[in-house]
C-alpha atoms as a PDB file:
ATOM      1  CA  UNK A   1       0.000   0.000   0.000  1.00  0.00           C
ATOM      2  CA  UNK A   2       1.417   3.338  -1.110  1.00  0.00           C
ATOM      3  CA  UNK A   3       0.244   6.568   0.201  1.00  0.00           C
ATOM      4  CA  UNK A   4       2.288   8.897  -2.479  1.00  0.00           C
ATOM      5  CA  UNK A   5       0.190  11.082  -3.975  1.00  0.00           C
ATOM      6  CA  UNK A   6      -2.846  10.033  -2.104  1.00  0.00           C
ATOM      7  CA  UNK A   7      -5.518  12.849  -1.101  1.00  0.00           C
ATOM      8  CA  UNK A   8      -5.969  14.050   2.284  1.00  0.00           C
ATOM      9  CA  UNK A   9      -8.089  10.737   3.312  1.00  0.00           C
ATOM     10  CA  UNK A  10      -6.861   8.180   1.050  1.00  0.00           C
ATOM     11  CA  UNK A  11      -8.293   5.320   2.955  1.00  0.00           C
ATOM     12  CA  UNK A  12     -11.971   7.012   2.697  1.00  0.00           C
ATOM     13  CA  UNK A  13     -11.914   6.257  -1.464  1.00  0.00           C
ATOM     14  CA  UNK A  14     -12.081   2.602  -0.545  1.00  0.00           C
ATOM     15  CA  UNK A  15     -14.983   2.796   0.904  1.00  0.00           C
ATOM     16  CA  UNK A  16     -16.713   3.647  -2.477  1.00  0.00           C
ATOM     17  CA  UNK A  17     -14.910   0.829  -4.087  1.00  0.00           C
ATOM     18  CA  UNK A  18     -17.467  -1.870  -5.738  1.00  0.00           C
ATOM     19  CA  UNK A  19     -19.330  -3.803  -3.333  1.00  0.00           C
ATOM     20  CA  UNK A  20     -17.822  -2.021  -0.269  1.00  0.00           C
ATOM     21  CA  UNK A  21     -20.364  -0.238   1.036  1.00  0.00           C
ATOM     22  CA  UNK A  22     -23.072  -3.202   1.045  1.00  0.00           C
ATOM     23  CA  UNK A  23     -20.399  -5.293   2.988  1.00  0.00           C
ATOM     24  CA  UNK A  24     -20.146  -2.434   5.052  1.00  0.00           C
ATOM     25  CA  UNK A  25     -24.046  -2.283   5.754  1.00  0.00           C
ATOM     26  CA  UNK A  26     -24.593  -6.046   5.645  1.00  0.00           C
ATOM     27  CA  UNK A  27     -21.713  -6.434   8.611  1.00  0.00           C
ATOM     28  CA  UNK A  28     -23.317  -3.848  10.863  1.00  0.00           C
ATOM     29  CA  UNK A  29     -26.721  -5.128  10.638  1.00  0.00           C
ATOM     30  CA  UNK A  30     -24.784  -8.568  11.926  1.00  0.00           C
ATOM     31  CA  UNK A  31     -22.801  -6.281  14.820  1.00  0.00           C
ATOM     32  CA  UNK A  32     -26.268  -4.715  15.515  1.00  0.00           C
ATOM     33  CA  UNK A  33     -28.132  -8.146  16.135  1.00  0.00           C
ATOM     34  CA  UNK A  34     -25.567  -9.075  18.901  1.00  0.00           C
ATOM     35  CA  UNK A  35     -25.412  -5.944  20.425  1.00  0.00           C
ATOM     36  CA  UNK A  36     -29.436  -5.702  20.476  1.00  0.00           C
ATOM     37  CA  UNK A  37     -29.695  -9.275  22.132  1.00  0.00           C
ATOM     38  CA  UNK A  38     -31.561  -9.025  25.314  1.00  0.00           C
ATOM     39  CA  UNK A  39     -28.551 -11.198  26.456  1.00  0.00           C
ATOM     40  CA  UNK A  40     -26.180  -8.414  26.185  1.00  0.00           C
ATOM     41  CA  UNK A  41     -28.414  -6.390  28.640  1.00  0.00           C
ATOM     42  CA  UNK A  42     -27.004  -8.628  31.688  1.00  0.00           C
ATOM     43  CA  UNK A  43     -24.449 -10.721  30.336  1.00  0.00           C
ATOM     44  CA  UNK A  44     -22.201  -8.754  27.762  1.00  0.00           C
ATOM     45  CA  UNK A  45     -19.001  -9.586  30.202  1.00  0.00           C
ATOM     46  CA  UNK A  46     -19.388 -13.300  29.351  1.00  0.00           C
ATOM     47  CA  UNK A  47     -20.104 -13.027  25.724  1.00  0.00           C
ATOM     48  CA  UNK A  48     -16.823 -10.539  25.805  1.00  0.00           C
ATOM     49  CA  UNK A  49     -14.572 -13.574  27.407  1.00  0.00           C
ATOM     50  CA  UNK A  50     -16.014 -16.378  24.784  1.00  0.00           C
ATOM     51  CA  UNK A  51     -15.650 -14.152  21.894  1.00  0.00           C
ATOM     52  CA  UNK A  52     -11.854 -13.798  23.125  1.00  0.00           C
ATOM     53  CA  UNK A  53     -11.765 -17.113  23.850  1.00  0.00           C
ATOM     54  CA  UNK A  54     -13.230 -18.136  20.278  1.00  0.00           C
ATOM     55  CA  UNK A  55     -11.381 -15.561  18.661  1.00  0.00           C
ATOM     56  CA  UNK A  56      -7.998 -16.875  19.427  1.00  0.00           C
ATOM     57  CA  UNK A  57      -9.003 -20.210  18.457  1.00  0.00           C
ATOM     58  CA  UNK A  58      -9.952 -18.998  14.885  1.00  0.00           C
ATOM     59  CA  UNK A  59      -6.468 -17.058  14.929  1.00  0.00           C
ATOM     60  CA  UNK A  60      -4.536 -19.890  15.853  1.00  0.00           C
ATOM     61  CA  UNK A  61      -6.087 -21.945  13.210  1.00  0.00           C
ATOM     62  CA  UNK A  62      -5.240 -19.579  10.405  1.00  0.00           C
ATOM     63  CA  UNK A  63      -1.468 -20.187  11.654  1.00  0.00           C
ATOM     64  CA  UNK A  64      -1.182 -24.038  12.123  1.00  0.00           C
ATOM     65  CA  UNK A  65      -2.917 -24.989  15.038  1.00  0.00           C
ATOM     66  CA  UNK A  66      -6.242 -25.759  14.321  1.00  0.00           C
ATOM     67  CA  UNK A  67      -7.797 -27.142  17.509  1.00  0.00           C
ATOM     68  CA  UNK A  68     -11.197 -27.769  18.678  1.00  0.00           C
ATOM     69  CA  UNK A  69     -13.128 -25.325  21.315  1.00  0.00           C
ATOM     70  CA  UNK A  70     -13.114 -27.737  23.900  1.00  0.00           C
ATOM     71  CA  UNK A  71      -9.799 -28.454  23.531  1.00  0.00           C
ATOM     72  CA  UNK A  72      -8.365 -24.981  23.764  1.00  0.00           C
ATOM     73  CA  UNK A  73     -10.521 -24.449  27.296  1.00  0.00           C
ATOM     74  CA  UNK A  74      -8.802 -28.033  28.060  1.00  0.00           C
ATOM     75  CA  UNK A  75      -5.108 -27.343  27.702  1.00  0.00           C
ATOM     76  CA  UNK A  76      -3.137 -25.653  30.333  1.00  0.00           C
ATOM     77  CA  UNK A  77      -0.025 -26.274  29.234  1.00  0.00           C
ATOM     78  CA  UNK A  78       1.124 -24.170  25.874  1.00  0.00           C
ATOM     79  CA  UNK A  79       4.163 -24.613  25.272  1.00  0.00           C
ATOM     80  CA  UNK A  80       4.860 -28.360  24.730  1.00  0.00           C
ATOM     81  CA  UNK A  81       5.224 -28.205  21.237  1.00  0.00           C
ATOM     82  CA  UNK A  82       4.971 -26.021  18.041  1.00  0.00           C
ATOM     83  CA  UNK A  83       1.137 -25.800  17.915  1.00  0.00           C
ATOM     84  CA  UNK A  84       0.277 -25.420  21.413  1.00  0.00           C
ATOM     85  CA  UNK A  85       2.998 -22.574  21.417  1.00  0.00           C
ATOM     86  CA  UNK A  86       0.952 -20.591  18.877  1.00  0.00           C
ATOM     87  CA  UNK A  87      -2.341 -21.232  20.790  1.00  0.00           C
ATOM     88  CA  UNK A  88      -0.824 -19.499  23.586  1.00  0.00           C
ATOM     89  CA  UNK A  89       0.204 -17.003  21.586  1.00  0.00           C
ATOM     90  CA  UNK A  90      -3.208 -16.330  19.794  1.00  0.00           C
ATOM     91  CA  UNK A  91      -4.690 -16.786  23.381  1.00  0.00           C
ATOM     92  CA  UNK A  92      -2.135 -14.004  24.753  1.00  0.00           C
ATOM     93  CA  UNK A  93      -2.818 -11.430  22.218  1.00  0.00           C
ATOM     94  CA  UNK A  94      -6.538 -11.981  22.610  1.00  0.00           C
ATOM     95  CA  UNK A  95      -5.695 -10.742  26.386  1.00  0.00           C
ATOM     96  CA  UNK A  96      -3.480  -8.274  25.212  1.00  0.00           C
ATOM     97  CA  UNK A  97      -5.485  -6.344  22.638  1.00  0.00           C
ATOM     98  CA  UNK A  98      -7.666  -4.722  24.887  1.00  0.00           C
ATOM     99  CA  UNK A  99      -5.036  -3.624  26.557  1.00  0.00           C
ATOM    100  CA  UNK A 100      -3.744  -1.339  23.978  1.00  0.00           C
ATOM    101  CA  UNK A 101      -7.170   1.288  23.076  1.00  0.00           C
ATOM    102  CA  UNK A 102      -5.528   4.024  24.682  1.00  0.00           C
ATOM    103  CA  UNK A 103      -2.419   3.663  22.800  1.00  0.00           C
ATOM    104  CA  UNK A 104      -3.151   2.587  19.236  1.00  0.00           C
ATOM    105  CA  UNK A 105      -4.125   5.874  17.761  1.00  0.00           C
ATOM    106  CA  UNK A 106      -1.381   7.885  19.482  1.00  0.00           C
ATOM    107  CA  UNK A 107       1.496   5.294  18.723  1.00  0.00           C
ATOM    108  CA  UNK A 108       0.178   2.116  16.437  1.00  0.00           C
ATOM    109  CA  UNK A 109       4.081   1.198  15.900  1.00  0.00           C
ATOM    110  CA  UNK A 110       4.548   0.934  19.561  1.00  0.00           C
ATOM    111  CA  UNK A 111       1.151  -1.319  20.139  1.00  0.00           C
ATOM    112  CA  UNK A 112       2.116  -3.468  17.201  1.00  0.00           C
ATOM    113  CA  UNK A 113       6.120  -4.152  19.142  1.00  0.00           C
ATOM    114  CA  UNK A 114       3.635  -4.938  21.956  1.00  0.00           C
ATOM    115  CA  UNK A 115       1.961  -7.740  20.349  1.00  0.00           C
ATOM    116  CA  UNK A 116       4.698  -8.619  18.894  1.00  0.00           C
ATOM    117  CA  UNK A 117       6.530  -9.159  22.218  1.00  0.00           C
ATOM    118  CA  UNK A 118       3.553 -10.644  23.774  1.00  0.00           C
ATOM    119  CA  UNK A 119       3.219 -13.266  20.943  1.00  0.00           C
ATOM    120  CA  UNK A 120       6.821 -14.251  20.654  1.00  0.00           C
ATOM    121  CA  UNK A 121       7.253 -14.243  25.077  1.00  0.00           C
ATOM    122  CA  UNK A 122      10.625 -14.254  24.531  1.00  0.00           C
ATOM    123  CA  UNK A 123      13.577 -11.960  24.823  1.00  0.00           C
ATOM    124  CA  UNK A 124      15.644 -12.166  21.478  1.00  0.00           C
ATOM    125  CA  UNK A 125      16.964  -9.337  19.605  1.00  0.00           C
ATOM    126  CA  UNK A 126      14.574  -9.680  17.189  1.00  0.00           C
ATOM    127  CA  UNK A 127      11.488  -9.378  19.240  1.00  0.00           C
ATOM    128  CA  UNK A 128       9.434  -6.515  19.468  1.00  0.00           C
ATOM    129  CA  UNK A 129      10.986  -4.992  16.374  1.00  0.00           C
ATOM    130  CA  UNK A 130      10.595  -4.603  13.049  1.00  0.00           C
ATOM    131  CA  UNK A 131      13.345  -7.429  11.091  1.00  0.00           C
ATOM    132  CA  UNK A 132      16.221  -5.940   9.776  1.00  0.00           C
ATOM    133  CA  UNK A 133      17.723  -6.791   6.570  1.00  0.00           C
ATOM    134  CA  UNK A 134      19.201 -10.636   6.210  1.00  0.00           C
ATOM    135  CA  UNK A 135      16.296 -11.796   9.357  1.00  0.00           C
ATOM    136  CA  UNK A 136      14.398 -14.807   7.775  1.00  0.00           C
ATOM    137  CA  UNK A 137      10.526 -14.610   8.598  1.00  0.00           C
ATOM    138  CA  UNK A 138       8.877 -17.797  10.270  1.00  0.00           C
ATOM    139  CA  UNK A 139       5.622 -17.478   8.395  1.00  0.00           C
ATOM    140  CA  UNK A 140       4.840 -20.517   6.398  1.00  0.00           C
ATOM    141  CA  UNK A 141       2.051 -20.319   5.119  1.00  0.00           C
ATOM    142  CA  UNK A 142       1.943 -17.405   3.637  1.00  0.00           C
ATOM    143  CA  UNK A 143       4.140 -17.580   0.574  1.00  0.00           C
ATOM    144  CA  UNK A 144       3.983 -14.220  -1.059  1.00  0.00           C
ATOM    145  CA  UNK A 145       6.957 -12.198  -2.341  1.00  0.00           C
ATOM    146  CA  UNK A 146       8.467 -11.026   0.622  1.00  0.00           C
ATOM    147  CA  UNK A 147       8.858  -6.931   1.283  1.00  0.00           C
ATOM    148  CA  UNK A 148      12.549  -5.630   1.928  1.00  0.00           C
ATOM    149  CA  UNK A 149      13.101  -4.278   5.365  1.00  0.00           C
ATOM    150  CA  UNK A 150      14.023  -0.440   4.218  1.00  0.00           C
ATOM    151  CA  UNK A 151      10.204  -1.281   2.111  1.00  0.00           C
ATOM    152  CA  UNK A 152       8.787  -2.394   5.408  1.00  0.00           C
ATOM    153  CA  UNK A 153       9.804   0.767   7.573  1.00  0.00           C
ATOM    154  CA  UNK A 154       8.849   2.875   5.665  1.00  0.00           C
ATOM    155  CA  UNK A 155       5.063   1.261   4.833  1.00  0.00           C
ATOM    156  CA  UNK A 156       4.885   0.860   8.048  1.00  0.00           C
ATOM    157  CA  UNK A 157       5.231   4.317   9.151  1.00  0.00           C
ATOM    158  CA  UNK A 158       3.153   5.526   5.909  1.00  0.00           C
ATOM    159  CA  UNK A 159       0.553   3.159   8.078  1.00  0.00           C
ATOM    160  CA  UNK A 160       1.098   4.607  11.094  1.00  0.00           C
ATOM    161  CA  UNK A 161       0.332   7.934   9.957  1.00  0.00           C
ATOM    162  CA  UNK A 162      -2.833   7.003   8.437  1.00  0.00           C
ATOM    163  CA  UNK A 163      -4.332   5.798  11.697  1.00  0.00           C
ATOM    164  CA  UNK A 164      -2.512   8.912  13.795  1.00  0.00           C
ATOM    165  CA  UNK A 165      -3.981  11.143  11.154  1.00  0.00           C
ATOM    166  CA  UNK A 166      -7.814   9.663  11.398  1.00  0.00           C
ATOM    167  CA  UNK A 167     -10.259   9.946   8.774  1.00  0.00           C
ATOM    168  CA  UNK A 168     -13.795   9.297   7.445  1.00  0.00           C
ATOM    169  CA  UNK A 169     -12.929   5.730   6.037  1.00  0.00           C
ATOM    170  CA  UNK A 170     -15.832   3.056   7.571  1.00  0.00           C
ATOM    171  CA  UNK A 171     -13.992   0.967  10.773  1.00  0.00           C
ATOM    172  CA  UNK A 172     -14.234  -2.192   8.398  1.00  0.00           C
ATOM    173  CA  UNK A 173     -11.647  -0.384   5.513  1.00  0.00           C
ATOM    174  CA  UNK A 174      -9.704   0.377   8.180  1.00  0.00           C
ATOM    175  CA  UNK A 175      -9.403  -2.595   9.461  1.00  0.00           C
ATOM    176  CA  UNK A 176      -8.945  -4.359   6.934  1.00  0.00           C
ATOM    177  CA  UNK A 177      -5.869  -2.506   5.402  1.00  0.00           C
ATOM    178  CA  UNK A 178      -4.043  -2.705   8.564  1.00  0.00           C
ATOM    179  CA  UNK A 179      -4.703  -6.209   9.092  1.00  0.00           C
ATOM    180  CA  UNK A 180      -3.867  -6.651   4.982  1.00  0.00           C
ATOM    181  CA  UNK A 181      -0.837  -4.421   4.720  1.00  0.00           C
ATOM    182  CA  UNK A 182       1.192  -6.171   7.790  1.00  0.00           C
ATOM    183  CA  UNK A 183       0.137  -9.852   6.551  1.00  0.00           C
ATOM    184  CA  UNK A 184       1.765  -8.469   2.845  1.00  0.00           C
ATOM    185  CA  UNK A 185       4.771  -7.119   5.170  1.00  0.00           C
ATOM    186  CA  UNK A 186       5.231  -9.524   7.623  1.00  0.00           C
ATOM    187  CA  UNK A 187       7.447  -6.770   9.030  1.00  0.00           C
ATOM    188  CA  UNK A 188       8.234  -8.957  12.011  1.00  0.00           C
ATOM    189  CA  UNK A 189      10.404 -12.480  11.800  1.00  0.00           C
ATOM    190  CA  UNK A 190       7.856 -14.537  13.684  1.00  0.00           C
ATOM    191  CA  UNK A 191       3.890 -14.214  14.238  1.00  0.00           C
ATOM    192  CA  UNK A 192       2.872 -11.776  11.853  1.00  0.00           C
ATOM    193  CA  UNK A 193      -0.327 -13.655  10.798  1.00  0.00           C
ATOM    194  CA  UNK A 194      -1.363 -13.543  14.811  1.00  0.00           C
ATOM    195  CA  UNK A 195      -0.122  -9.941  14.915  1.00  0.00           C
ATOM    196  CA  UNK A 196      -2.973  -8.820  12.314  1.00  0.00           C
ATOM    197  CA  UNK A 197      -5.191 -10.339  13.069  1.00  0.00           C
ATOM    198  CA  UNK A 198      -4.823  -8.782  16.781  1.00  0.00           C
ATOM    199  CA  UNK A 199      -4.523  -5.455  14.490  1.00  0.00           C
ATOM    200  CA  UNK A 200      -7.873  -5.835  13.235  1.00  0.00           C
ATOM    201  CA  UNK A 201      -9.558  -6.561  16.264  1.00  0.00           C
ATOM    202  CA  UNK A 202      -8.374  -3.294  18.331  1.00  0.00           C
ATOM    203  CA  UNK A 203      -9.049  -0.942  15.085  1.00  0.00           C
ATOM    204  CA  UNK A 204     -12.904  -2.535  15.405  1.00  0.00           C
ATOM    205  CA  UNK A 205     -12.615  -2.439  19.222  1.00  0.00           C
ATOM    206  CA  UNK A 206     -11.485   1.266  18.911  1.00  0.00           C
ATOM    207  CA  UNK A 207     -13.422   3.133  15.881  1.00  0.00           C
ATOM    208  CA  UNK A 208     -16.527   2.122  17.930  1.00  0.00           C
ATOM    209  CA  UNK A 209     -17.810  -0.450  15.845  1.00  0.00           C
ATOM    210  CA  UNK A 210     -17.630  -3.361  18.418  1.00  0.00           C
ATOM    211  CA  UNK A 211     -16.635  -1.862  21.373  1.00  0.00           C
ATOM    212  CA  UNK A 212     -17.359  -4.674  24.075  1.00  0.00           C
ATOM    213  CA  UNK A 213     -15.347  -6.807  21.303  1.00  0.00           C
ATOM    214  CA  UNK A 214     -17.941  -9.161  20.811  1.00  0.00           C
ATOM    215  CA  UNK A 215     -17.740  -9.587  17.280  1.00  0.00           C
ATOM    216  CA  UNK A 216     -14.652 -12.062  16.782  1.00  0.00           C
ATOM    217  CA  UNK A 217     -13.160 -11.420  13.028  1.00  0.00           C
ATOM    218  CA  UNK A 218     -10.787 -14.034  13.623  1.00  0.00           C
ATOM    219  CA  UNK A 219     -13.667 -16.786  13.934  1.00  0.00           C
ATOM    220  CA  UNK A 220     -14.882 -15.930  10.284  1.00  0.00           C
ATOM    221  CA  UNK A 221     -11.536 -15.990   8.669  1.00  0.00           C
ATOM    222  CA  UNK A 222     -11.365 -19.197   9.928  1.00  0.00           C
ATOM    223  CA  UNK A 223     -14.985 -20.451   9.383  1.00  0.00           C
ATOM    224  CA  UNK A 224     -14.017 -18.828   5.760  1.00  0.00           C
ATOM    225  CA  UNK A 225     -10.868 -21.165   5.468  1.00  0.00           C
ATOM    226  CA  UNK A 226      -7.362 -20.284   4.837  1.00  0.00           C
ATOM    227  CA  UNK A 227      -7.342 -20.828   1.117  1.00  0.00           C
ATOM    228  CA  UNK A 228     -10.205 -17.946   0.875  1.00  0.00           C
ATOM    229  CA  UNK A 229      -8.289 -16.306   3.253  1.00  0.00           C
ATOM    230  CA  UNK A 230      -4.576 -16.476   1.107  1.00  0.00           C
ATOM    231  CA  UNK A 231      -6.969 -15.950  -1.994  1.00  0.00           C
ATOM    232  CA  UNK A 232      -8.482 -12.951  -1.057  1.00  0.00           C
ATOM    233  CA  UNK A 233      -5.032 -11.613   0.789  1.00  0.00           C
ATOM    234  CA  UNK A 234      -3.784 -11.791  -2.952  1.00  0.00           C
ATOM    235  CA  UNK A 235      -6.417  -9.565  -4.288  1.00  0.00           C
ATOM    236  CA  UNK A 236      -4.884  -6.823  -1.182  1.00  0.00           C
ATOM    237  CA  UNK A 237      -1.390  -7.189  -2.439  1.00  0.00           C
ATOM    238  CA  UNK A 238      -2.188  -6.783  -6.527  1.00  0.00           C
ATOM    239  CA  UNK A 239      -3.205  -3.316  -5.354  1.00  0.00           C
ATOM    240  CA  UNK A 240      -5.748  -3.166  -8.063  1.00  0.00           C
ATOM    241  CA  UNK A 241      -9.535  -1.709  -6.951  1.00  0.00           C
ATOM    242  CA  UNK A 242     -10.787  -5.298  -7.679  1.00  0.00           C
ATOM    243  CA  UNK A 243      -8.633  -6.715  -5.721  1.00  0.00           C
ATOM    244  CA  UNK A 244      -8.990  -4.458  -2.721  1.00  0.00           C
ATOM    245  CA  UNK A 245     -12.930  -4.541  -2.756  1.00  0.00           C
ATOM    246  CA  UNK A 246     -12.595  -8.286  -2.575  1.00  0.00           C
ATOM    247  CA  UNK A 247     -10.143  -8.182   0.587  1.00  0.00           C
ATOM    248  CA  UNK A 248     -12.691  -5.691   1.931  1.00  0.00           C
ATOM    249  CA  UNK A 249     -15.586  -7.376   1.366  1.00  0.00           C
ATOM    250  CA  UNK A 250     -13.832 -11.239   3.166  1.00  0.00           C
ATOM    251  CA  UNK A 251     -12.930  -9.100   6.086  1.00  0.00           C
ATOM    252  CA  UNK A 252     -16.415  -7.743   6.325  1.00  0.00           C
ATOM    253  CA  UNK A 253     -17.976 -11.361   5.849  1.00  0.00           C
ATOM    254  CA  UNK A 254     -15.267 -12.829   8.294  1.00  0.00           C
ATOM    255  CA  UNK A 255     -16.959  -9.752  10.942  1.00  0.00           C
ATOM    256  CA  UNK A 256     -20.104 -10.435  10.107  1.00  0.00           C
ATOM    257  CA  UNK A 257     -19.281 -14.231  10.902  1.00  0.00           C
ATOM    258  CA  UNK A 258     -17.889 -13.092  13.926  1.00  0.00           C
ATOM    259  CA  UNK A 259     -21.092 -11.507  15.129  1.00  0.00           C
ATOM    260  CA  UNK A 260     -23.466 -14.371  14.056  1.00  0.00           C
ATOM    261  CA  UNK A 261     -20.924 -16.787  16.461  1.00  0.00           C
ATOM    262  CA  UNK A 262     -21.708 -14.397  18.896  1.00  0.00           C
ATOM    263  CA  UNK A 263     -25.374 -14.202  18.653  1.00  0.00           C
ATOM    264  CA  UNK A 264     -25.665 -18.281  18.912  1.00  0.00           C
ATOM    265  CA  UNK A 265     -23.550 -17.826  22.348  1.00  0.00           C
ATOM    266  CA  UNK A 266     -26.631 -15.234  23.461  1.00  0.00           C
ATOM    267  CA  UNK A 267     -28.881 -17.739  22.636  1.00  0.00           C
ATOM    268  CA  UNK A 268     -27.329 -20.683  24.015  1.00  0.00           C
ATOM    269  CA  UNK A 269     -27.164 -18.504  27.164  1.00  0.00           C
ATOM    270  CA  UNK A 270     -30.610 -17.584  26.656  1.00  0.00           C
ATOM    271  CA  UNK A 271     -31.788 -20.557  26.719  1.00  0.00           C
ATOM    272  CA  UNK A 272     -29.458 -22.062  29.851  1.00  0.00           C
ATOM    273  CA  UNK A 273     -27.685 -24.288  26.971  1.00  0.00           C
ATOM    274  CA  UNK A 274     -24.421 -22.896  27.877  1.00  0.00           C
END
């Protein structure tokens, strides 16, 4: 994503790409359900924690570790091997996220070192920073060209000052391009697919959209599957309108999955089922 030459607002001219604003519209009408639930009323706190709980499930999937519910509130150990390490990493971040509101729109590069950090829970040199040039990135399955590290810094401060700056663009353009432009980056040698996704969630949490973060993106990427996922990640990285309305549009579909997860939970809780 290039901001040369952009207008004032260049996110905001996504929103009228093809198809953008009807995801925009259909996915609020989804948030809107959950948040009008008569559960919410008296029980918003739980649906908050399973949301997290099911949102770092769906994260963890999208990088390796596809587990069953029950078996993520099962485990207490995370860091016997290489798939239980990301759960606890997807699991961490879902912690985290909230965490961050405050800071995010003053200093996005510092949150995003944060999740990084809290991810990795380590303390290498190459944690909490951006990789430098000759670092190898640990991200699998994502097999895209891979950005140089001088094209990294400075897209990601071009990014940076798009959120500092604010604008008019809907929360779910938003969203999306930060979550899309540091999956194309992968500025960071490990977790960058967890990192995004985290991303994602605190730009919805924060632009007001789902502010009780009860509307799990991460659950309808996954629900989508990854090759949708990688497909439509493709379409973001072409740079071409098309291509961005159809990034758009998954990550609206992925919230509006989100929401509808949600909305069962109310109802199961409705109805004493869980």
């Amino acid at each position: 994503m290039s901001t040369t030459g952009a207008s004032a607002d260049p996110l905001a001219a996504l929103g009228s790409l093809p198809g953008v604003a009807e995801s925009v519209e259909t996915m609020r009408k989804a948030v809107d359900r959950v948040y009008g639930h008569r559960v919410m009323r008296r029980r918003s706190t739980e649906i908050t924690s399973e949301a997290a709980l099911r949102g770092a499930r769906g994260s963890a999937a999208l990088s390796g570790a596809d587990w069953a519910l029950e078996e993520v509130r099962r485990r207490t150990d995370f860091g016997a091997d290489d798939e239980a390490r990301v759960m606890g990493a997807a699991l961490r971040l879902s912690a985290e996220a909230g965490q961050l509101l405050s800071i995010w729109r003053q200093s996005p590069l510092r949150v995003l070192a944060r999740l990084h950090l809290v991810a990795a829970a380590t303390s290498g040199d190459e944690v909490g920073r951006p990789r430098q040039a000759g670092e190898k990135v640990d991200e699998p399955l994502i097999e895209l060209p891979l950005p140089s590290a001088t094209e990294v810094a400075g897209r990601l401060e071009g990014l940076s000052e798009l959120i500092i700056a604010g604008g008019s663009a809907p929360a779910l353009v938003t969203a999306s391009v930060v979550h899309g432009e540091l999956l194309a980056l992968r500025p960071f040698t490990s977790h960058n697919g967890l990192v995004a996704r985290a991303a994602e969630r605190i730009v919805l949490i924060g632009s007001g959209l789902d502010p009780k973060s009860v509307c799990p993106a991460e659950v309808g990427h996954a629900e989508l599957g990854r090759a949708a996922y990688l497909a439509a990640l493709e379409g973001y990285v072409s740079g071409t309108p098309d291509g961005m309305a159809v990034w758009i549009a998954h990550c609206g579909r992925a919230v509006e999955l989100g929401a509808r997860e949600s909305t069962a939970v109310c109802e199961a809780l409705q109805r004493g089922a869980a």
